[in-house]
PDB file of N, CA and C in Angstrom:
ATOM      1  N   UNK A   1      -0.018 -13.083 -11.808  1.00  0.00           N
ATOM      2  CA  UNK A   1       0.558 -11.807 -12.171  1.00  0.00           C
ATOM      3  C   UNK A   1       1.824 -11.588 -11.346  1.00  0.00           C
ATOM      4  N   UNK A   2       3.204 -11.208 -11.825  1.00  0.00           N
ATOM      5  CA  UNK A   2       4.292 -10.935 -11.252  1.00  0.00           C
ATOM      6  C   UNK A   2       4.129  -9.170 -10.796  1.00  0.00           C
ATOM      7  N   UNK A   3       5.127  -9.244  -9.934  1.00  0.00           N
ATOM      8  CA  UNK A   3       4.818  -8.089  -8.845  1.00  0.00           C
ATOM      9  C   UNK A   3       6.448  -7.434  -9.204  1.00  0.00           C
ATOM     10  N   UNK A   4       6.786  -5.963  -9.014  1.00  0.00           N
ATOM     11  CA  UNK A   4       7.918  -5.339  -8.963  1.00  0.00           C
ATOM     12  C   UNK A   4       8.619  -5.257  -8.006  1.00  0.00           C
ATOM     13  N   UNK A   5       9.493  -6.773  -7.706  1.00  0.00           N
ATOM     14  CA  UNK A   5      10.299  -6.995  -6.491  1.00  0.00           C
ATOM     15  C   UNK A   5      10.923  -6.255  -6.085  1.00  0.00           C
ATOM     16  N   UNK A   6      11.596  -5.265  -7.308  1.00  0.00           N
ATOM     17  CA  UNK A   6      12.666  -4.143  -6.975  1.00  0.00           C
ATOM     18  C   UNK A   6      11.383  -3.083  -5.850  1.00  0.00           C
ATOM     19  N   UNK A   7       9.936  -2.700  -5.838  1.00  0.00           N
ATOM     20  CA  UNK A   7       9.637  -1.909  -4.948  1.00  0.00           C
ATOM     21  C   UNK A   7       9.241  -2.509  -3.915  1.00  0.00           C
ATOM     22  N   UNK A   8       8.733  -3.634  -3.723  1.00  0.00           N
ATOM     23  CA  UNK A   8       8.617  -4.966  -2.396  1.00  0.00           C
ATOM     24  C   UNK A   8       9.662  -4.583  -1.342  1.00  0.00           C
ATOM     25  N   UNK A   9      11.229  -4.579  -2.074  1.00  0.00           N
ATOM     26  CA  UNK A   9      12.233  -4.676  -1.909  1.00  0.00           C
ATOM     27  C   UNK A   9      12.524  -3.681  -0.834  1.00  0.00           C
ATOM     28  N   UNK A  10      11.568  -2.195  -1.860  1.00  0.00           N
ATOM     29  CA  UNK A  10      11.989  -0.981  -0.561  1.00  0.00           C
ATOM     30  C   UNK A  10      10.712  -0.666   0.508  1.00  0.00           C
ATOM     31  N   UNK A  11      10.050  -1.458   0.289  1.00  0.00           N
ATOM     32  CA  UNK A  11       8.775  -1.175   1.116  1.00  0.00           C
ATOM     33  C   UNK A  11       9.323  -2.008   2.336  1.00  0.00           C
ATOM     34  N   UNK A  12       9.798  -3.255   1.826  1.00  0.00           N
ATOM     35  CA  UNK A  12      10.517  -3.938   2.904  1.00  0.00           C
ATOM     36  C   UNK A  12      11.697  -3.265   3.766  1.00  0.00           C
ATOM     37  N   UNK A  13      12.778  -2.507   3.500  1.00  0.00           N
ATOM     38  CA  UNK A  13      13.626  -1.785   4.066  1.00  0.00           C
ATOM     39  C   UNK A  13      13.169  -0.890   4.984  1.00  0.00           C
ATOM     40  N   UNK A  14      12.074  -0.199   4.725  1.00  0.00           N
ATOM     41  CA  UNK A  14      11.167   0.841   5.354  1.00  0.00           C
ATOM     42  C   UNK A  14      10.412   0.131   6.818  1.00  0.00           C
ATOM     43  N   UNK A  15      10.214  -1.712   6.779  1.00  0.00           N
ATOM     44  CA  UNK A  15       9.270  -1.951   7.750  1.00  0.00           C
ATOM     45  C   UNK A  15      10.429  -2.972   8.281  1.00  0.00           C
ATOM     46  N   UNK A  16      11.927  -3.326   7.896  1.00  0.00           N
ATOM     47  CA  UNK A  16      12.789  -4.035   8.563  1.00  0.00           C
ATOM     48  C   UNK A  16      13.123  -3.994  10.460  1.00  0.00           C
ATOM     49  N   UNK A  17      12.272  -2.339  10.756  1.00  0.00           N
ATOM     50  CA  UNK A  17      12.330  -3.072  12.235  1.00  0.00           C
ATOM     51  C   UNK A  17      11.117  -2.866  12.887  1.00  0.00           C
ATOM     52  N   UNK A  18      10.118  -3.174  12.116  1.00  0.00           N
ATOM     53  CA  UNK A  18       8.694  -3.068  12.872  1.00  0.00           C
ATOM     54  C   UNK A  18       8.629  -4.778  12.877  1.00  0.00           C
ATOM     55  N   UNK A  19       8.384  -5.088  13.469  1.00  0.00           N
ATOM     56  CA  UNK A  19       8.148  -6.213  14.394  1.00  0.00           C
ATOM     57  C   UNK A  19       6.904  -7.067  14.501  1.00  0.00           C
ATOM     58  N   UNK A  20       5.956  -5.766  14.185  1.00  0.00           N
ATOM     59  CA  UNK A  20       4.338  -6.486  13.890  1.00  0.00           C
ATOM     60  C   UNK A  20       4.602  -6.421  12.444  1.00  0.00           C
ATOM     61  N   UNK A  21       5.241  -6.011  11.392  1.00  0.00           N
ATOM     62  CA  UNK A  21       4.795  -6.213  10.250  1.00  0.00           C
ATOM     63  C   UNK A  21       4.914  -7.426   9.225  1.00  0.00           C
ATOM     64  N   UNK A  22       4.009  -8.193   8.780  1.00  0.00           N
ATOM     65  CA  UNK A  22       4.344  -9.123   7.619  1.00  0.00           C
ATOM     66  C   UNK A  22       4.096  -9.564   6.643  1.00  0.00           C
ATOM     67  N   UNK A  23       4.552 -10.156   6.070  1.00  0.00           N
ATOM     68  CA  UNK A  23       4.271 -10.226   4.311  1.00  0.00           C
ATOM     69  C   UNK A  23       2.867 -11.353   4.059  1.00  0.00           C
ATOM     70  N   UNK A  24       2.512 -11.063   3.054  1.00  0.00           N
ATOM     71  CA  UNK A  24       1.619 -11.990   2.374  1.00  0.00           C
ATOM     72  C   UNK A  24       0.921 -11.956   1.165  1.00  0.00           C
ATOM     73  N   UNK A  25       1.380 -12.975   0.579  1.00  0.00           N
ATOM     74  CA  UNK A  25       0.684 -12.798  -0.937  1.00  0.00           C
ATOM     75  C   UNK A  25      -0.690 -12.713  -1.267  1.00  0.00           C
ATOM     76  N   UNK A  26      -1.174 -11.924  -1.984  1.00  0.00           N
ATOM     77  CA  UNK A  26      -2.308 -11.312  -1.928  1.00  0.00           C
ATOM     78  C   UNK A  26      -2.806 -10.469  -3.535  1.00  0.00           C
ATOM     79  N   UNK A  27      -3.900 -10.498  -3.689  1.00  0.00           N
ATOM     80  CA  UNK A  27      -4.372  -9.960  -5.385  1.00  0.00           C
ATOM     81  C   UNK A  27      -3.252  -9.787  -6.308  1.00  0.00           C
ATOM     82  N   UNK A  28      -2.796 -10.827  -6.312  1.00  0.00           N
ATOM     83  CA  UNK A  28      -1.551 -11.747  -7.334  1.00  0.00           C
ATOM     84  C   UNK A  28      -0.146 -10.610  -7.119  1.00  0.00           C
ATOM     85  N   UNK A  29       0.055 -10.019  -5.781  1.00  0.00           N
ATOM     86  CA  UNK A  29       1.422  -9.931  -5.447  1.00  0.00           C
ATOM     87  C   UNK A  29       1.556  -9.632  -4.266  1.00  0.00           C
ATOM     88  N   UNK A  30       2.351  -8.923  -3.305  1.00  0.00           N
ATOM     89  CA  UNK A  30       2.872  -9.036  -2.054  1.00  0.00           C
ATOM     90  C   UNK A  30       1.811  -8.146  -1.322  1.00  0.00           C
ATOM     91  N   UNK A  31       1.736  -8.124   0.150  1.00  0.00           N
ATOM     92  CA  UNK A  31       0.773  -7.572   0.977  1.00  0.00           C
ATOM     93  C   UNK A  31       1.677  -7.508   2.259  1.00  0.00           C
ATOM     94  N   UNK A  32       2.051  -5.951   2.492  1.00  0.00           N
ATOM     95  CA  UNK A  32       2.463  -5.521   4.170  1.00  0.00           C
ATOM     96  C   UNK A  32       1.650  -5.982   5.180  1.00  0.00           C
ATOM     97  N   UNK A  33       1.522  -6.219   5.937  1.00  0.00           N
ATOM     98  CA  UNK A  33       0.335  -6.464   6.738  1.00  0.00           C
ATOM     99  C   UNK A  33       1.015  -5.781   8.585  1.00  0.00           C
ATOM    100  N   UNK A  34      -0.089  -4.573   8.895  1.00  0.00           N
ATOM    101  CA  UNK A  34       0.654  -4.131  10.374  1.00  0.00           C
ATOM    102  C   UNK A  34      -0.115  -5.390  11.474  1.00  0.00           C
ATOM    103  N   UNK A  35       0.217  -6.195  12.192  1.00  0.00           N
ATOM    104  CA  UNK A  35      -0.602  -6.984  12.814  1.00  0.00           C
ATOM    105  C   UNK A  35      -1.959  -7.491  12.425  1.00  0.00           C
ATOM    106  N   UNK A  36      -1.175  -8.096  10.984  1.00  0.00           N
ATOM    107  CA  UNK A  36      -2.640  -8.665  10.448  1.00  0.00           C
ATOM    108  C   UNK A  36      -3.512  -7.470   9.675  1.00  0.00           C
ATOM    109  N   UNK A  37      -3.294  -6.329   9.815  1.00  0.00           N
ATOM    110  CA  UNK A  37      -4.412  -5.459   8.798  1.00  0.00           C
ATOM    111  C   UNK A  37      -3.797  -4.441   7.483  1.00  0.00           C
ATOM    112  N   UNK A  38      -3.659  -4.935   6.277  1.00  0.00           N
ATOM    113  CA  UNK A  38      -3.304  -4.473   5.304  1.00  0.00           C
ATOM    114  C   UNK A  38      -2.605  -2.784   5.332  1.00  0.00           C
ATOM    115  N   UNK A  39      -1.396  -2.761   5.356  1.00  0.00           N
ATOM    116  CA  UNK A  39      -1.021  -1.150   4.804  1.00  0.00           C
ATOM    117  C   UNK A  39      -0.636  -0.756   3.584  1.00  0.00           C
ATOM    118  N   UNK A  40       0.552  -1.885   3.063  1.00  0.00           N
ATOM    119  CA  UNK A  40       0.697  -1.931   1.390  1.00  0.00           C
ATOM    120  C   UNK A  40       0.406  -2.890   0.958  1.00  0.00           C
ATOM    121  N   UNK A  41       0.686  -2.444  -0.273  1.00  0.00           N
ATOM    122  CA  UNK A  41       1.393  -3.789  -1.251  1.00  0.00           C
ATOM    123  C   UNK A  41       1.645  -3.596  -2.469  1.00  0.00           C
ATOM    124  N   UNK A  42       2.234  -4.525  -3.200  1.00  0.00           N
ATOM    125  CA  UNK A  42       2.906  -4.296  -4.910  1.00  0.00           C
ATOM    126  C   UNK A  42       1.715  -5.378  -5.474  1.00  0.00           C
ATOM    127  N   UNK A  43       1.413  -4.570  -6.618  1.00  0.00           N
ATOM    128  CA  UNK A  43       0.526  -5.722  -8.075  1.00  0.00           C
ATOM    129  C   UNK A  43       1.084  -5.231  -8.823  1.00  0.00           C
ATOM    130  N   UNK A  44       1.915  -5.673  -9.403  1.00  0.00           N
ATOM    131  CA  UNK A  44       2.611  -5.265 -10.879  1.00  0.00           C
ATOM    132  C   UNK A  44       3.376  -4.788 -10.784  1.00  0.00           C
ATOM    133  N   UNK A  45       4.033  -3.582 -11.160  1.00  0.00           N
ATOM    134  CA  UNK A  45       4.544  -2.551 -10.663  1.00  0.00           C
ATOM    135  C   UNK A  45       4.183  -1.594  -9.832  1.00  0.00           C
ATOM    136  N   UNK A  46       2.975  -1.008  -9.785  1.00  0.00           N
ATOM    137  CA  UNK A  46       2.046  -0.591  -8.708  1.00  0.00           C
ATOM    138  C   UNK A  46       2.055  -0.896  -7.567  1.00  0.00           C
ATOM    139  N   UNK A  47       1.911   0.534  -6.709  1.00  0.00           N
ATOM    140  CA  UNK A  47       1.782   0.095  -4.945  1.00  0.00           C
ATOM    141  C   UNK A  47       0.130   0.464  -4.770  1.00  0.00           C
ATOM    142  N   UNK A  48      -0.263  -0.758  -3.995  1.00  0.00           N
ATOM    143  CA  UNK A  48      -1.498  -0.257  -3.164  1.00  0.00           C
ATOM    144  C   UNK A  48      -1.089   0.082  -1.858  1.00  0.00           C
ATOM    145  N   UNK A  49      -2.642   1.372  -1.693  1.00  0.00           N
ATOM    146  CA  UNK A  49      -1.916   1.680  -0.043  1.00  0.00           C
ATOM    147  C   UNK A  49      -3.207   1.698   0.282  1.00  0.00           C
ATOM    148  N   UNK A  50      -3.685   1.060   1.903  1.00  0.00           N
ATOM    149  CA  UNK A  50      -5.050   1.168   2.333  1.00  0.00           C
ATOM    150  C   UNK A  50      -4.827   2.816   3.428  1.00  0.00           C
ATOM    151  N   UNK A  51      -5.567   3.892   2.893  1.00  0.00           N
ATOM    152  CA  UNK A  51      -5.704   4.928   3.458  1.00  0.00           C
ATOM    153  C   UNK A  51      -7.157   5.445   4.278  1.00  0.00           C
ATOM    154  N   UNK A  52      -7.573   4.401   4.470  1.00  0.00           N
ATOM    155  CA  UNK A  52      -9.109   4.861   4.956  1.00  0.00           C
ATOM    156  C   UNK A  52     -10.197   5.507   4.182  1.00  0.00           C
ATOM    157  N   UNK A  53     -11.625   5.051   4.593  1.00  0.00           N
ATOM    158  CA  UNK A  53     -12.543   5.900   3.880  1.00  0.00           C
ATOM    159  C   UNK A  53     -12.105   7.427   3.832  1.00  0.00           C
ATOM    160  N   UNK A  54     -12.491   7.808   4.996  1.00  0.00           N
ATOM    161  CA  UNK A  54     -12.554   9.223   5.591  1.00  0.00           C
ATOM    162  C   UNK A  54     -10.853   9.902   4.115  1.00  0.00           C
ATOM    163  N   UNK A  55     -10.126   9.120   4.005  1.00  0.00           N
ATOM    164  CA  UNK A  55      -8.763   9.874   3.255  1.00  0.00           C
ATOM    165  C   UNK A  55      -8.438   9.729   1.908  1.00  0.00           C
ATOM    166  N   UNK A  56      -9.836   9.218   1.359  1.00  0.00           N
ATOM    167  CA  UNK A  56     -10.076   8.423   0.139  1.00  0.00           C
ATOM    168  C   UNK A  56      -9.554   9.500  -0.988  1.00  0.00           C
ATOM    169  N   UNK A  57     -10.443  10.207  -0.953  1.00  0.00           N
ATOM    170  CA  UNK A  57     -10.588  11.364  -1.929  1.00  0.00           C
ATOM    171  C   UNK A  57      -9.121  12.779  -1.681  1.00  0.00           C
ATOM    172  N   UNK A  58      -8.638  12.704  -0.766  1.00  0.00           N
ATOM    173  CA  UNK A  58      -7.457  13.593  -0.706  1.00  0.00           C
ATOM    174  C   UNK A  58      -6.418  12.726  -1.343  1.00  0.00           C
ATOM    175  N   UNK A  59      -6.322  11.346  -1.250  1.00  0.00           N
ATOM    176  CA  UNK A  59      -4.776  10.703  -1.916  1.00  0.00           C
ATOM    177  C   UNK A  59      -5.465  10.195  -3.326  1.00  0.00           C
ATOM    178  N   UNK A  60      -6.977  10.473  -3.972  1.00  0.00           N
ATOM    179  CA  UNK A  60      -6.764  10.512  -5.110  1.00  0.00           C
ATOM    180  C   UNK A  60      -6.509  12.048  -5.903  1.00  0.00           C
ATOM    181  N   UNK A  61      -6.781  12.754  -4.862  1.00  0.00           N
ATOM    182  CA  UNK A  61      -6.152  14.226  -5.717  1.00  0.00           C
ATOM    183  C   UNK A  61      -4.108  14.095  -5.851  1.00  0.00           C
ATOM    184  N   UNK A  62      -3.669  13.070  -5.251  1.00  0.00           N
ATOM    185  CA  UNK A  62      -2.423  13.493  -5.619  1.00  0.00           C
ATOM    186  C   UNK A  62      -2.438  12.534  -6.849  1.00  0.00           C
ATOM    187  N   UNK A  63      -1.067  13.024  -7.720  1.00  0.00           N
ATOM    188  CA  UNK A  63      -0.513  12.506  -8.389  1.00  0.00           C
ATOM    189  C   UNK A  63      -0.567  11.210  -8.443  1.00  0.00           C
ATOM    190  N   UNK A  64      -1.268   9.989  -9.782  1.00  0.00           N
ATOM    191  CA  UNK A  64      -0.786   9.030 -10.125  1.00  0.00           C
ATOM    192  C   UNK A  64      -1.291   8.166  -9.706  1.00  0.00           C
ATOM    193  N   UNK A  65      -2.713   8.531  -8.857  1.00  0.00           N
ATOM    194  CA  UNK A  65      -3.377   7.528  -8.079  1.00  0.00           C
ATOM    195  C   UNK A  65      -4.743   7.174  -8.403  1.00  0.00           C
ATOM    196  N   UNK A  66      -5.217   6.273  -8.518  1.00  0.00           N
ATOM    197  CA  UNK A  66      -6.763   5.894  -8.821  1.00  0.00           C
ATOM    198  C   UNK A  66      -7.325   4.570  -7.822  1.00  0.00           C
ATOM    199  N   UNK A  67      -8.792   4.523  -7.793  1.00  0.00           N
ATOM    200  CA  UNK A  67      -9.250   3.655  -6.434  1.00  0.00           C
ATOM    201  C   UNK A  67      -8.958   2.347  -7.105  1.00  0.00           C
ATOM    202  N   UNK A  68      -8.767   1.671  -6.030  1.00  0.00           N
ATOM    203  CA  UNK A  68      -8.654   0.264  -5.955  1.00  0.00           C
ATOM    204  C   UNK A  68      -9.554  -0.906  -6.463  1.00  0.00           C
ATOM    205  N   UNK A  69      -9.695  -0.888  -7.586  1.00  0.00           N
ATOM    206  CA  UNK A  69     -11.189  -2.171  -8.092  1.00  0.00           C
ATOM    207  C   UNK A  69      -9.971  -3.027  -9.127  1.00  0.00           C
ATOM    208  N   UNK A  70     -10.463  -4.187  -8.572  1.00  0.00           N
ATOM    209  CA  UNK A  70      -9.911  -5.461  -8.855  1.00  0.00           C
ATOM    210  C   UNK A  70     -11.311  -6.424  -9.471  1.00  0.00           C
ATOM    211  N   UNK A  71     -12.134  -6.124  -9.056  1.00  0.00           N
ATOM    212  CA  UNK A  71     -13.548  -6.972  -9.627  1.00  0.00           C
ATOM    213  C   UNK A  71     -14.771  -6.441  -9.689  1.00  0.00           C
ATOM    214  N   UNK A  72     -14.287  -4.888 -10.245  1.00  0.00           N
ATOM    215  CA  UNK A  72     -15.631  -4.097 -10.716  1.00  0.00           C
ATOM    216  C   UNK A  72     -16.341  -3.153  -9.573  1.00  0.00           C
ATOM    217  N   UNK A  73     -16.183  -3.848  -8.255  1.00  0.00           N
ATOM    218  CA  UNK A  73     -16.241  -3.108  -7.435  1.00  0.00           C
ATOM    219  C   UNK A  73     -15.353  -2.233  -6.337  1.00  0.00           C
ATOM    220  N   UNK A  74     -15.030  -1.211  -6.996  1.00  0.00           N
ATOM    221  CA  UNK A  74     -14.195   0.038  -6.323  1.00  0.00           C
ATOM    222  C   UNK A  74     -14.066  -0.390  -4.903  1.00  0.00           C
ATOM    223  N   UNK A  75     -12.884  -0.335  -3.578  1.00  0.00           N
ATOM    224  CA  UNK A  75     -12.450  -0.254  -2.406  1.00  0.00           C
ATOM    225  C   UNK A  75     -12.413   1.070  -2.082  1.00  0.00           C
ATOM    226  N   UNK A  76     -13.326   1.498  -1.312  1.00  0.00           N
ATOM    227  CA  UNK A  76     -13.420   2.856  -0.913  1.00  0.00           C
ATOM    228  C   UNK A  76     -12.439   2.515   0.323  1.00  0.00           C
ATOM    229  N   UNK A  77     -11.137   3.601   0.675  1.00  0.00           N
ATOM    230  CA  UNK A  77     -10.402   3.453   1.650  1.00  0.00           C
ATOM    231  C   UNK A  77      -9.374   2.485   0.886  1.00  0.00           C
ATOM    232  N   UNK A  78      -9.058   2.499  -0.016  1.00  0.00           N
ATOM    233  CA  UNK A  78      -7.902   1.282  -0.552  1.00  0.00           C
ATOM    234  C   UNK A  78      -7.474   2.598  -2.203  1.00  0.00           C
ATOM    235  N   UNK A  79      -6.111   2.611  -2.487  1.00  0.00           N
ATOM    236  CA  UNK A  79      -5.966   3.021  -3.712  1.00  0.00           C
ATOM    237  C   UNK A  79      -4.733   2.904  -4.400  1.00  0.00           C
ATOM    238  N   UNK A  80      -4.607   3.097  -5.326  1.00  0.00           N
ATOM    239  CA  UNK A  80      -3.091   2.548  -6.209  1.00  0.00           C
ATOM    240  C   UNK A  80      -2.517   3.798  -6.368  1.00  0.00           C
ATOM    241  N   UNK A  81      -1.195   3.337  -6.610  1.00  0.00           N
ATOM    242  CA  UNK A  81       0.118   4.649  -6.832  1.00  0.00           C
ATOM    243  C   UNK A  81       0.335   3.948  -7.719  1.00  0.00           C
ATOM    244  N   UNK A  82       0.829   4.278  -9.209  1.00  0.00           N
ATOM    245  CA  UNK A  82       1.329   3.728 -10.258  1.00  0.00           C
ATOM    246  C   UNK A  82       2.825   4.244  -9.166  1.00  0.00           C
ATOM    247  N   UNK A  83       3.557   3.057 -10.371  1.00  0.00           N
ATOM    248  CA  UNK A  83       4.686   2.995  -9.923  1.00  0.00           C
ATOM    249  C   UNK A  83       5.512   4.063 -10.314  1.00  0.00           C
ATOM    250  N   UNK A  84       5.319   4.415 -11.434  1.00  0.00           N
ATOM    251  CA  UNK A  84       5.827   5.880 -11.627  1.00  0.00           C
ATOM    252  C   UNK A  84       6.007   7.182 -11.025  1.00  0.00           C
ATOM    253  N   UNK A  85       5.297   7.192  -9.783  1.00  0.00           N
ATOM    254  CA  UNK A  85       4.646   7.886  -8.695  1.00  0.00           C
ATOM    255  C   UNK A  85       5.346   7.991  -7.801  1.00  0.00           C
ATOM    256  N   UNK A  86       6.120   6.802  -7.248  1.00  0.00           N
ATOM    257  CA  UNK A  86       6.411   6.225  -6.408  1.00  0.00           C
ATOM    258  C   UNK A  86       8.811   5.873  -6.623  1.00  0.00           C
ATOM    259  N   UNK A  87       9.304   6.294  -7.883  1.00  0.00           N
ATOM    260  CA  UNK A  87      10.638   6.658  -8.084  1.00  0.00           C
ATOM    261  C   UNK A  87      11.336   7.000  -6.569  1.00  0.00           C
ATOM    262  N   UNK A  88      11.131   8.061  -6.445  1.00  0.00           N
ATOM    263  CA  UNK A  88      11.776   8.785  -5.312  1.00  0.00           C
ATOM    264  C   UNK A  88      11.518   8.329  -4.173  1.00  0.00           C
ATOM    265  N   UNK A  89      12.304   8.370  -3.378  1.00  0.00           N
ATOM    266  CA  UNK A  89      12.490   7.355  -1.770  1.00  0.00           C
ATOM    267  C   UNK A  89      11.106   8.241  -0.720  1.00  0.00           C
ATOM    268  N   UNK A  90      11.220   9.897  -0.866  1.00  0.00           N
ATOM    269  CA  UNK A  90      10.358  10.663  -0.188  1.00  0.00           C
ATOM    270  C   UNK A  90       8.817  10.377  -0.975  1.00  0.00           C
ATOM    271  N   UNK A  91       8.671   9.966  -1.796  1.00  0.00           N
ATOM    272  CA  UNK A  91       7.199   9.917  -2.612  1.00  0.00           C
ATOM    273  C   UNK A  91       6.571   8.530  -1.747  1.00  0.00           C
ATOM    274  N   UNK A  92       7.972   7.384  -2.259  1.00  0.00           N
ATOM    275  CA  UNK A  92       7.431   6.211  -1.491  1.00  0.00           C
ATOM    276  C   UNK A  92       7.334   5.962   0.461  1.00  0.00           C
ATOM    277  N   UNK A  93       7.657   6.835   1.129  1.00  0.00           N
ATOM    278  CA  UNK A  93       8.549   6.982   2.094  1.00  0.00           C
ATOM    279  C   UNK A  93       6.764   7.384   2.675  1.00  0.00           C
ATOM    280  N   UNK A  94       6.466   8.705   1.805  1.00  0.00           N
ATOM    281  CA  UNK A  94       4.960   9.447   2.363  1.00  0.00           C
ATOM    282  C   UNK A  94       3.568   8.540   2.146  1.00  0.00           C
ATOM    283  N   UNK A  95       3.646   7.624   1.390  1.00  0.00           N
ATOM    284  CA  UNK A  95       2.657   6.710   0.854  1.00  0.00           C
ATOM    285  C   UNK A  95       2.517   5.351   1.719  1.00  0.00           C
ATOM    286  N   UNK A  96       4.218   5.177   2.440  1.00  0.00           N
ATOM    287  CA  UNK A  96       4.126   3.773   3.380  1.00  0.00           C
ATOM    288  C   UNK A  96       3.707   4.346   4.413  1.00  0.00           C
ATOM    289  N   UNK A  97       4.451   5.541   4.927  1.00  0.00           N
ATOM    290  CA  UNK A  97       3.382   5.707   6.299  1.00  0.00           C
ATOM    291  C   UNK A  97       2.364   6.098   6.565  1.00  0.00           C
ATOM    292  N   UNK A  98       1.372   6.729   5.320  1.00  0.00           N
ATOM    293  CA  UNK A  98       0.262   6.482   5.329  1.00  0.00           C
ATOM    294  C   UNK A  98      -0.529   4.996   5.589  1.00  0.00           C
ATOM    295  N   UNK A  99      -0.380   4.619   4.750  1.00  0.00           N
ATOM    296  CA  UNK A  99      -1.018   3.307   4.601  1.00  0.00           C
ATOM    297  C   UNK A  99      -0.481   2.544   6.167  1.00  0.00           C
ATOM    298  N   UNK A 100       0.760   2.638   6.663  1.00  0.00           N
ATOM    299  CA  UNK A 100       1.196   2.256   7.922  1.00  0.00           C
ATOM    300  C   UNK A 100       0.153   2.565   9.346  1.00  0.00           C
ATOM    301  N   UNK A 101       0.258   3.888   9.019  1.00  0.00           N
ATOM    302  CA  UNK A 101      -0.850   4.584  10.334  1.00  0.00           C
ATOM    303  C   UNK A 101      -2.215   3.903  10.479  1.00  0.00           C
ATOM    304  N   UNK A 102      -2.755   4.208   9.075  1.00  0.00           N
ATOM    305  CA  UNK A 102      -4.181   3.476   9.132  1.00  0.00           C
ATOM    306  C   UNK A 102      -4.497   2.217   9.810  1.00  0.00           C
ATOM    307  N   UNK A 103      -3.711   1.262   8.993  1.00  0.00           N
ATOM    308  CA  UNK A 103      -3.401   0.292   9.859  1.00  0.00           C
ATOM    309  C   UNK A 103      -3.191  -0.017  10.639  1.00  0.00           C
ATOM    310  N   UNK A 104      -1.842   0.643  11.868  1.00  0.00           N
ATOM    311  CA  UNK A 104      -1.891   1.063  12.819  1.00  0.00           C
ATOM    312  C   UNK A 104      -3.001   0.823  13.800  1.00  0.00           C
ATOM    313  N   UNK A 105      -3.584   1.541  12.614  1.00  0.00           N
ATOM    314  CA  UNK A 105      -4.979   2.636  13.769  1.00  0.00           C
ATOM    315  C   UNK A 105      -6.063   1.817  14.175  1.00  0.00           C
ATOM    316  N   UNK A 106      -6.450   0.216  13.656  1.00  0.00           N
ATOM    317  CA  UNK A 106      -7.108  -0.761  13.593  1.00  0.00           C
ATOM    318  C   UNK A 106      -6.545  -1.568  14.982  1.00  0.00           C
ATOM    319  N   UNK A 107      -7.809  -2.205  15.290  1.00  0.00           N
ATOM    320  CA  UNK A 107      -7.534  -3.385  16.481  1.00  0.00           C
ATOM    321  C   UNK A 107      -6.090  -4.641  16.041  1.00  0.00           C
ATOM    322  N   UNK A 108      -6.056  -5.090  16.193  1.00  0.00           N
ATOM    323  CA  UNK A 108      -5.034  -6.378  15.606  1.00  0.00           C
ATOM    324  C   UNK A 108      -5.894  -7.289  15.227  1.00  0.00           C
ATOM    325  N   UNK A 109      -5.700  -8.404  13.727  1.00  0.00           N
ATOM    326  CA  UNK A 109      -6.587  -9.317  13.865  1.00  0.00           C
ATOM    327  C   UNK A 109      -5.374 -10.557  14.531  1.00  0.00           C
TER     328      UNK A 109
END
């Protein structure tokens, strides 16, 4: 499955001087990774963002978002932004540093 390089593109601009962050291909497109533990990524046009259990249910009340199941079984703490969602620099801007923090917030693997 091809991934929407054009938003890779700005997710990448956003983590150009974090230092722990890096790429990796992952459920057939790109994967942020903060020291090894998932914050984004693009499948399709779509961004996933890992937001934690505990924040599951507040970032599916926003706009444009539904949980993360790739093989039937739902990722509680993982969820998608259609890309449509995600246009505006402040939409995508609030969604990376979410998913950033969480990550963050984990040991390093």
């Amino acid at each position: 499955m091809a991934y929407d390089e054009g938003l890779a593109e700005r997710i990448r601009e956003r983590f150009k001087a974090d230092p722990g962050i890096t790429e990796k291909r992952m459920f057939g497109g790109i994967a942020f990774l903060h020291r090894g533990n998932m914050a984004v990524g693009v499948t399709g046009d779509d961004l996933m963002v890992r937001v934690g259990p505990d924040a599951t249910d507040a970032a599916l009340a926003r706009p444009g978002t539904r949980i993360f199941d790739m093989t039937g079984r739902p990722m509680r703490g993982w969820i998608v932004v259609t890309g449509e969602a995600v246009t505006e620099d402040q939409e995508l801007d609030e969604w990376v540093d979410e998913g950033h923090a969480f990550a963050a917030s984990l040991p390093p693997k």
